[in-house]
Protein backbone atom coordinates (compact mmCIF):
# COMPACT_ATOMS: atom_id res chain seq x y z
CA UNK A 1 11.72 -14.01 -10.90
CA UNK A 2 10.27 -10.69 -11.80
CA UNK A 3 6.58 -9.31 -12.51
CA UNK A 4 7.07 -7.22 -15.67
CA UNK A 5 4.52 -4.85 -16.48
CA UNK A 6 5.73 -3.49 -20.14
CA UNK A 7 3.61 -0.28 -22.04
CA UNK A 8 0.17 -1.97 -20.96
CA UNK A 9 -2.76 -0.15 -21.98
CA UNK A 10 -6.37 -1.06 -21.90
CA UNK A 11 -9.17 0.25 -23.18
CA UNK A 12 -13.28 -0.23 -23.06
CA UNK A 13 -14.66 1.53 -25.96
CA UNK A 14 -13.71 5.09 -26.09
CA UNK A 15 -12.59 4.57 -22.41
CA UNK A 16 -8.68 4.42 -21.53
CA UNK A 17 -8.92 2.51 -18.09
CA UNK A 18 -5.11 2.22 -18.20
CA UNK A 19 -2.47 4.01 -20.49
CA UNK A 20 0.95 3.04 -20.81
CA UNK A 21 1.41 1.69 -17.54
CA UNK A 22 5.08 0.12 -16.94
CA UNK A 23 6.48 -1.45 -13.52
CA UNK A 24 8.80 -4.38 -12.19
CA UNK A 25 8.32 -5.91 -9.25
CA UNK A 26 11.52 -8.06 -8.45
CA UNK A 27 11.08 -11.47 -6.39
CA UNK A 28 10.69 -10.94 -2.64
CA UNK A 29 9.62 -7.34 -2.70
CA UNK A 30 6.54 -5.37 -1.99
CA UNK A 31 5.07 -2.75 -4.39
CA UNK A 32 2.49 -0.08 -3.45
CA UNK A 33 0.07 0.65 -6.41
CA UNK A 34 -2.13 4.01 -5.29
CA UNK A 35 -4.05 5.59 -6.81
CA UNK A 36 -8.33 7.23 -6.47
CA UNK A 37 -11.26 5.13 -6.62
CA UNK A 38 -11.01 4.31 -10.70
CA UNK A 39 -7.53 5.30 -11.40
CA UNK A 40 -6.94 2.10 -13.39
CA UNK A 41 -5.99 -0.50 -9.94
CA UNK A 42 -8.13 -3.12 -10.17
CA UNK A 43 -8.16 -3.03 -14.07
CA UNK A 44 -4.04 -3.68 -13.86
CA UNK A 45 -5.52 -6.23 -11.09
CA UNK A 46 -7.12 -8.42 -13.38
CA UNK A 47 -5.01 -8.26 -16.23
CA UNK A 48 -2.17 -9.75 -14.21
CA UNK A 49 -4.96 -12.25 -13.62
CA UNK A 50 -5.68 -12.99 -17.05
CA UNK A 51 -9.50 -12.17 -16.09
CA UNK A 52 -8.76 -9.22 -18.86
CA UNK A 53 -6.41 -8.91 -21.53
CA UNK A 54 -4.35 -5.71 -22.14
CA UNK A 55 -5.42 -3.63 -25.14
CA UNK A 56 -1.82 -3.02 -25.63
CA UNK A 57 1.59 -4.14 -23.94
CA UNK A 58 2.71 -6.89 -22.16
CA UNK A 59 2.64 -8.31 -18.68
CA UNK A 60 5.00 -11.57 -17.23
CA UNK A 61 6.33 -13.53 -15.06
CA UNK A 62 9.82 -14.38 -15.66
CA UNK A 63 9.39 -13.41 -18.83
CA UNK A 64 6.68 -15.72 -19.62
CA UNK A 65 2.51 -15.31 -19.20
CA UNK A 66 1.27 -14.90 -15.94
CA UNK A 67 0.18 -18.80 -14.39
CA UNK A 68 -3.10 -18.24 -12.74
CA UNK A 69 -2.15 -20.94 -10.49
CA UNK A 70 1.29 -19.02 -8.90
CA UNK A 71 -0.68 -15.80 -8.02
CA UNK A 72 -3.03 -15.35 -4.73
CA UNK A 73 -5.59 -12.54 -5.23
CA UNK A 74 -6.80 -11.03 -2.44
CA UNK A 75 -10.19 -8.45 -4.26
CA UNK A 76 -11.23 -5.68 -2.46
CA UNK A 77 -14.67 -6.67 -2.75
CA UNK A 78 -15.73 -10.04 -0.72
CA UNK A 79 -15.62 -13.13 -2.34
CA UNK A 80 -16.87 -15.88 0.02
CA UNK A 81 -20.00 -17.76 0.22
CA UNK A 82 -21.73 -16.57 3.00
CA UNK A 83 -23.66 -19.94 4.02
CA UNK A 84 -20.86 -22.30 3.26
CA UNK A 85 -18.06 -23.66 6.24
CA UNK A 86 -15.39 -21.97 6.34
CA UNK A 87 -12.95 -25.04 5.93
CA UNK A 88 -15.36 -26.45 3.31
CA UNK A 89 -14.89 -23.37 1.25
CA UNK A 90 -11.53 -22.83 1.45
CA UNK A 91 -10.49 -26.36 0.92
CA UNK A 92 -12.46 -26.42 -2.57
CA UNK A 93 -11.06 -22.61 -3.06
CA UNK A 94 -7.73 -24.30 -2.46
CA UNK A 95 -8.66 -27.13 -5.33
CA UNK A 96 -9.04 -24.90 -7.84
CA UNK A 97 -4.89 -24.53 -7.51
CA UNK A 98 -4.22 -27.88 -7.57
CA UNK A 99 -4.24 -28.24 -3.71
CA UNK A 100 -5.17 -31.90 -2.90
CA UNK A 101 -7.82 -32.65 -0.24
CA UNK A 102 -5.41 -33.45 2.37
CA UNK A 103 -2.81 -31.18 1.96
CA UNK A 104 -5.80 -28.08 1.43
CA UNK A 105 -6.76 -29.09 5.11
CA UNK A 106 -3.67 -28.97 6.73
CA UNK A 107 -3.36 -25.81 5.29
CA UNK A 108 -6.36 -24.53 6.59
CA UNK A 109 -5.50 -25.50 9.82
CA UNK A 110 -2.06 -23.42 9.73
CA UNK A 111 -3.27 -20.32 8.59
CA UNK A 112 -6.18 -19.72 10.91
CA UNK A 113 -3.75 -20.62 13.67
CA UNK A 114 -1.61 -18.09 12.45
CA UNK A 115 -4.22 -15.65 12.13
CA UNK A 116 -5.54 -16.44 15.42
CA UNK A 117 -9.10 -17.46 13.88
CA UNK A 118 -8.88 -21.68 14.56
CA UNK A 119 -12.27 -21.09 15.90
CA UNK A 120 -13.97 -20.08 12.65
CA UNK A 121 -12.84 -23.78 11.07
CA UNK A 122 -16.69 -25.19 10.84
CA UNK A 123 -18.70 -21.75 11.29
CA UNK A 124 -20.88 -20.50 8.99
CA UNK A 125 -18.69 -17.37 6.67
CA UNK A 126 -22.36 -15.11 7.22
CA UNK A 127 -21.52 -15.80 11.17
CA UNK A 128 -18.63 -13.87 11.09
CA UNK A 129 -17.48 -10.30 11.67
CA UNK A 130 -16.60 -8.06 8.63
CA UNK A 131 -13.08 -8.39 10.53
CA UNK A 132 -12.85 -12.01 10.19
CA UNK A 133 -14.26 -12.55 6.77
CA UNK A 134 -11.56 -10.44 5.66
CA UNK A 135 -8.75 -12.71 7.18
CA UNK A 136 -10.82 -16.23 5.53
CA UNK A 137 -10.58 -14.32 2.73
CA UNK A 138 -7.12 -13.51 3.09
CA UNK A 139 -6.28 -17.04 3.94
CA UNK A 140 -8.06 -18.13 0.49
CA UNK A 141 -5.63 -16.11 -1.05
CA UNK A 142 -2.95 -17.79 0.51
CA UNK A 143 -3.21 -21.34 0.83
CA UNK A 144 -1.69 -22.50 -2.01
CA UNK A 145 1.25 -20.56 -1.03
CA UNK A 146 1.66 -18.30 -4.07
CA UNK A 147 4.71 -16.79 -5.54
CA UNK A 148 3.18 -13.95 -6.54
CA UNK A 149 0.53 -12.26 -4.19
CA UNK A 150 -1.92 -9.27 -4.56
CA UNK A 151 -3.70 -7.09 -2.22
CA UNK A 152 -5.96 -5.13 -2.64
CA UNK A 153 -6.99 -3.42 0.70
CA UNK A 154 -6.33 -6.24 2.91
CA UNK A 155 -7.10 -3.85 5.52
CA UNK A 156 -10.25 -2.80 5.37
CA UNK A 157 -12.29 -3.78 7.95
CA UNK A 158 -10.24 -4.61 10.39
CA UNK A 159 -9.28 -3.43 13.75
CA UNK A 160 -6.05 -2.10 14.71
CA UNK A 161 -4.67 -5.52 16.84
CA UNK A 162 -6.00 -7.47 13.48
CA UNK A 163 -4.02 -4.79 11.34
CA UNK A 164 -1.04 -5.65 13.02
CA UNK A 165 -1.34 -9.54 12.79
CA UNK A 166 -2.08 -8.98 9.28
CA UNK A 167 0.86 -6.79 8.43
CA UNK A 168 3.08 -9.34 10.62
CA UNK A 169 1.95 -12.23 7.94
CA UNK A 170 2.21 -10.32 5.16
CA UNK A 171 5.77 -8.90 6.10
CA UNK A 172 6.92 -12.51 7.22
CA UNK A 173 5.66 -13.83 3.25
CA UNK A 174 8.00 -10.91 1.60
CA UNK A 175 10.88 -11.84 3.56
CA UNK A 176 10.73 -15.75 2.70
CA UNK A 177 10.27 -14.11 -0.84
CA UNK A 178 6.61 -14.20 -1.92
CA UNK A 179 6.59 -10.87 -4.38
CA UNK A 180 3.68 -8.79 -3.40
CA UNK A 181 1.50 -5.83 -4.97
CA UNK A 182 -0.47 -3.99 -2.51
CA UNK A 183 -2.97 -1.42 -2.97
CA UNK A 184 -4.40 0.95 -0.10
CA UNK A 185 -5.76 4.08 0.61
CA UNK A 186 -3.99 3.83 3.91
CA UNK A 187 -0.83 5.66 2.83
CA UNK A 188 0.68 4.57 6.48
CA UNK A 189 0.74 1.09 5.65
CA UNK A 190 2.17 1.28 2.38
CA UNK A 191 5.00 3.29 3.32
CA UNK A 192 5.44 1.31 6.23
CA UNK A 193 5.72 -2.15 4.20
CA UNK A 194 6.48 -0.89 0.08
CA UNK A 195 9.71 -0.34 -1.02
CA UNK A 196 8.58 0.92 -4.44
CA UNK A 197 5.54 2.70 -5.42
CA UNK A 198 3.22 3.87 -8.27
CA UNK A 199 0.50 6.38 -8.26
CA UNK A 200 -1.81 6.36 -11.36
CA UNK A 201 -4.19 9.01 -12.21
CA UNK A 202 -6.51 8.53 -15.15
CA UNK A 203 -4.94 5.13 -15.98
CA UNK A 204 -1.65 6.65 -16.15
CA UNK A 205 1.26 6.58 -13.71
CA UNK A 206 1.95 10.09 -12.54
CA UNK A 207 4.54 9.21 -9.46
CA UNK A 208 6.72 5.87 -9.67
CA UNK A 209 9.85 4.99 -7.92
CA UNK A 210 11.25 3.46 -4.60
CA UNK A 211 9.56 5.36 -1.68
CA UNK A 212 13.19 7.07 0.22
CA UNK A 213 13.66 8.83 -3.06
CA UNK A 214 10.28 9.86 -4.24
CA UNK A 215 9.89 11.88 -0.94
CA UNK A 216 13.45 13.30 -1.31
CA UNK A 217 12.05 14.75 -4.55
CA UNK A 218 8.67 16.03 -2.96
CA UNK A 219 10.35 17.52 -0.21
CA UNK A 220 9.97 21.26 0.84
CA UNK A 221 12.40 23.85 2.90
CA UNK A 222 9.86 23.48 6.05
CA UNK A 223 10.86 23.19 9.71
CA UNK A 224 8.66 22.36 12.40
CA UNK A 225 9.35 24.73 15.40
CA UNK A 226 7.88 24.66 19.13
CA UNK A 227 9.19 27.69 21.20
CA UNK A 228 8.58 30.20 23.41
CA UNK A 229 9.31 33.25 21.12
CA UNK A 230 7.39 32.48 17.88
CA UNK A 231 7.42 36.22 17.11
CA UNK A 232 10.98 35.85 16.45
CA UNK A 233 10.25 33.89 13.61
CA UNK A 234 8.37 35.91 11.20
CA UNK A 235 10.83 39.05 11.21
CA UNK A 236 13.73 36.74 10.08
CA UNK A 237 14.64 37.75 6.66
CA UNK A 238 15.05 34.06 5.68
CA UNK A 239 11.47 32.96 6.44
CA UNK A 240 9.19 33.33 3.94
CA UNK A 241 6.10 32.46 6.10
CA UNK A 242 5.20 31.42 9.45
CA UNK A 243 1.96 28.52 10.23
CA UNK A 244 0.83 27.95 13.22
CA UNK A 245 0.35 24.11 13.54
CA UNK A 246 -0.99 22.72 17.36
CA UNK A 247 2.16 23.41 19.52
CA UNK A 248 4.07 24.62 17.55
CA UNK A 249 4.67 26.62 13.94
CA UNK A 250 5.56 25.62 10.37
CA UNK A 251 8.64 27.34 9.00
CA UNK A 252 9.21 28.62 5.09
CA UNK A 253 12.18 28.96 3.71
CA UNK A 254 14.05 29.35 0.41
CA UNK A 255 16.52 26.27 1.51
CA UNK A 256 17.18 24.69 4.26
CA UNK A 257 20.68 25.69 4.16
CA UNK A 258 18.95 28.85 5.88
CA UNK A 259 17.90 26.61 9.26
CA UNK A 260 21.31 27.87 10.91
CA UNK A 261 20.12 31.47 10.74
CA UNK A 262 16.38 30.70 12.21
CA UNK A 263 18.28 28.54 15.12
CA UNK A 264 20.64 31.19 15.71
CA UNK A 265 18.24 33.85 15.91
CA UNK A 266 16.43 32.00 18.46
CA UNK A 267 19.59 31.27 20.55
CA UNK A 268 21.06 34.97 20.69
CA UNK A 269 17.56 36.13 21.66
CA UNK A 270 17.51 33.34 24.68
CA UNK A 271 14.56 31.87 23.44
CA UNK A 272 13.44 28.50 24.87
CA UNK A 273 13.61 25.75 22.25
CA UNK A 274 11.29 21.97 22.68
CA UNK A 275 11.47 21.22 18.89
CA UNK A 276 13.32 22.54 15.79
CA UNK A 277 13.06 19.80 13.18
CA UNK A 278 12.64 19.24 9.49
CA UNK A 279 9.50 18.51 8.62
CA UNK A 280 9.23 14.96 6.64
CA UNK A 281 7.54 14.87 3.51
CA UNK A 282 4.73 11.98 3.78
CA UNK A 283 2.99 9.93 0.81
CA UNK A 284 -0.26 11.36 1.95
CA UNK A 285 1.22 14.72 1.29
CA UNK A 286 2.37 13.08 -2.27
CA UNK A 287 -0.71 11.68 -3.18
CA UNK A 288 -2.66 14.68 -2.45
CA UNK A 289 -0.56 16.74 -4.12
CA UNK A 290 -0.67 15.01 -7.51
CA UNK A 291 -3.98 13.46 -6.89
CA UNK A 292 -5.81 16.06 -5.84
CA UNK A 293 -7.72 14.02 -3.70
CA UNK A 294 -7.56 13.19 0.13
CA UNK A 295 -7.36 9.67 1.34
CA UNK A 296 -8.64 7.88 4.65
């Protein structure tokens, strides 16, 4: 089963919130969506919802509409009511899947074991830390055990031991092949857990691809160096410049079939070596680059 996102476009007006946007997400595998604050995300978000329908395009799910009741939907915005139980809630969240009473409890039960929250069961939402309303809403999202999930920074919030329980759950529902579209501003995470990737910009998709290539693509002729004799660097006829980056230096060149000759140089002239390394291209660096924007 595959999440086909064909030529969608949508527009509000004169406004093109997304243009021409195509992906596949197969069964079972994680993809990163990225992208600035109004890039076209949560747009895409709710057309695979059916909350909005494409302008143009089409979007399925083995190669039929999109059932509401297969997909969890975890917004970036909260969602809860803050006065109501937490079981309460998420049992008649549950319901509006099909869940039945019984089974909706049970669930319940599970997932706040396995998020390490059974103590929240019969508190009050508006009791609870940012941190934890994040993981009731995460297990709304999730009791009806979905085919198709989507997060949209399930992250936020939370601290780092919470992070990692998170990322455990959500890594343990791709491998028993739950297919997943996650969106953060964490670029980290999503190269940590996405195999493939999109960036939009202006509604459009500017970067797309699985993750081991797209940074093949992006990367530069740059070694990291830490030694004793940095002034050996910049008189090599190979560099082309020489940055000076906390212990060390970042190294220019025109390929690095010319790392040999900066090694070399270093050795004949008995310089003392800690590091000499490529230096990895990251999505950050990506994002930025075609973005134009930071991200934290």
């Amino acid at each position: 089963m595959t999440l086909q996102i064909d030529r969608v476009s949508k527009q509000f007006g004169d406004f093109t919130a997304v243009d021409d946007l195509s992906f596949h997400v197969p069964k079972g595998e994680m993809f990163g969506l990225l992208g600035a604050n109004g890039a076209g995300k949560t747009t895409t978000f709710r057309m695979i919802l059916d909350i909005l329908k494409p302008s143009a395009g089409t979007i399925t799910w083995d190669g039929r509409n999109v059932d509401h009741r297969i997909v969890g939907y975890l917004p970036e915005e909260r969602g809860l009511y803050p006065k109501s139980p937490v079981r309460d809630q998420l049992v008649f969240l549950a319901s509006l899947k099909g869940m039945r009473q019984a089974e909706a409890k049970r669930a319940v039960k599970t997932w706040l074991e396995r998020l390490e929250i059974p103590q929240y069961e019969t508190m009050r939402v508006e009791q609870l830390s940012k941190g934890n309303q994040q993981k009731i809403q995460l297990v709304a999202a999730l009791l009806h055990n979905p085919e198709l999930l989507i997060l949209d920074e399930p992250f936020s919030g939370l601290d780092p031991v919470n992070v990692e329980i998170l990322k455990r759950e959500v890594l343990a529902l791709r491998d028993a092949g739950t297919t997943i579209v996650f969106s953060s501003h964490r670029m980290e995470h999503v190269e940590e857990l996405c195999q493939h990737i999109g960036i939009l910009k202006g509604g459009r998709a500017v970067v797309s691809g699985d993750v081991p290539t797209i940074k093949t693509r992006y990367e530069e002729p740059v070694l990291f160096i830490e030694t004793d004799r940095p002034d050996l660097l910049q008189a090599l006829p190979v560099v082309r410049a020489v940055e000076p980056h906390k212990d060390g230096h970042f190294v220019r060149l025109d390929s690095f079939d010319d790392s040999d000759a900066v090694l070399g140089a270093l050795v004949a002239n008995g310089a003392a070596i800690k590091t000499f390394m490529r230096q990895p291209v990251s999505l950050n660096d990506i994002f930025i680059k075609e973005v134009g924007q930071h991200v934290s």
